[in-house]
Protein backbone atom coordinates (compact mmCIF):
# COMPACT_ATOMS: atom_id res chain seq x y z
CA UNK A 1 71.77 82.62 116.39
CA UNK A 2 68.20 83.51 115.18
CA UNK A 3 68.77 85.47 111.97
CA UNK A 4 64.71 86.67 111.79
CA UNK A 5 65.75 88.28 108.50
CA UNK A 6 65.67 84.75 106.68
CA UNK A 7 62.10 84.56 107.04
CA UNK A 8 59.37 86.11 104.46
CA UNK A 9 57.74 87.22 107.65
CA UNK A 10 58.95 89.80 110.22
CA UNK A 11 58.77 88.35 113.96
CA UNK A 12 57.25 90.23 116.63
CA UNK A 13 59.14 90.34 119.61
CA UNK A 14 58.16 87.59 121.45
CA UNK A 15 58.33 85.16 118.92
CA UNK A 16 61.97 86.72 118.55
CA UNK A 17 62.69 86.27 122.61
CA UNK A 18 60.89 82.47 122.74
CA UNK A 19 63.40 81.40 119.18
CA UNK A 20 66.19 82.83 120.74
CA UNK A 21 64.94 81.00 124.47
CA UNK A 22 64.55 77.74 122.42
CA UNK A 23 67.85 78.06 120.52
CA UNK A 24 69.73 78.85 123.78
CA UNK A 25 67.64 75.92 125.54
CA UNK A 26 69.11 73.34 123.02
CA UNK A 27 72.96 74.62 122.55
CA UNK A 28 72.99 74.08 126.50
CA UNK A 29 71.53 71.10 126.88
CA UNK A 30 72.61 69.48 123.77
CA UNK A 31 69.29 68.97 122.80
CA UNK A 32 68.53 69.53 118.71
CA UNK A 33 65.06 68.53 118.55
CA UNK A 34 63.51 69.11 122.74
CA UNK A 35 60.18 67.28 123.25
CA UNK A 36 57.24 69.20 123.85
CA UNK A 37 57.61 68.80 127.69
CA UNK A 38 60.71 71.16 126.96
CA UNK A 39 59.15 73.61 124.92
CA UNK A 40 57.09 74.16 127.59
CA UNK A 41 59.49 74.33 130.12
CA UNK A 42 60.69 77.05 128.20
CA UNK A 43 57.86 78.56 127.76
CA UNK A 44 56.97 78.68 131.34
CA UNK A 45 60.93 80.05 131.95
CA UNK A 46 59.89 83.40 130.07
CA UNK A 47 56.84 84.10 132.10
CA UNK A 48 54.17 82.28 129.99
CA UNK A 49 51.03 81.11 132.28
CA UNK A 50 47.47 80.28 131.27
CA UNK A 51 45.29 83.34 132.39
CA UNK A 52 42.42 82.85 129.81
CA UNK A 53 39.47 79.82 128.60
CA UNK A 54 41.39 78.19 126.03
CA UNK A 55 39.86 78.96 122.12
CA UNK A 56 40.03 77.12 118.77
CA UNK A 57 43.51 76.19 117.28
CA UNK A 58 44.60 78.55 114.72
CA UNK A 59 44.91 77.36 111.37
CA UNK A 60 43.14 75.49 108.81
CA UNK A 61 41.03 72.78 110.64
CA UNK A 62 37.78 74.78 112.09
CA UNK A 63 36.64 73.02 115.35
CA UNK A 64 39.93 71.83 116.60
CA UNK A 65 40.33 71.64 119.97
CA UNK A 66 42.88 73.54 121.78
CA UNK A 67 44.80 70.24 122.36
CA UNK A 68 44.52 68.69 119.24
CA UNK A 69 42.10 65.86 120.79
CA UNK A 70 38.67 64.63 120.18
CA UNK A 71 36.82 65.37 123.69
CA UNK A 72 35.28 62.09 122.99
CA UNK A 73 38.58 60.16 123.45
CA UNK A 74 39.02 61.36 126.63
CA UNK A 75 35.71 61.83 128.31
CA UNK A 76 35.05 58.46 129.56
CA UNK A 77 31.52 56.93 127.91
CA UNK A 78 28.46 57.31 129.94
CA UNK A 79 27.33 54.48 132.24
CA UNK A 80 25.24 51.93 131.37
CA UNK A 81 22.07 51.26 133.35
């Protein structure tokens, strides 16, 4: 059981509903630590799409990408002449 009062934070809902998703998610599966493949799966299971241009990362790093990957490592080089 998510016990939101342990935090030094209060939750808003929805990070409430997707704890209690993922804690459900991994007492029925037997799954302590899901891969991110999971997460999303849950994720997806409580109605979560992409509807917007994805934006910075939150955090410290300014000028993260959204997936945590240089665009350089996956944009193939330019061809040579």
């Amino acid at each position: 059981m998510i016990d939101p009062t342990t935090c030094e934070r209060d939750y808003s809902d929805d990070e409430t509903e997707f704890m209690k998703a993922m804690d459900r998610y991994k007492r029925e599966n037997r799954r302590p630590f899901p891969t991110w493949s999971e997460v999303l799966e849950v994720l997806r299971s409580l109605g979560y799409r992409r509807v917007a241009e994805t934006t910075e990362l939150p955090g410290r790093g300014a000028g993260n990408a959204v997936a945590g990957v240089d665009a350089s490592v996956t944009t193939p080089p330019p061809a040579k002449g």
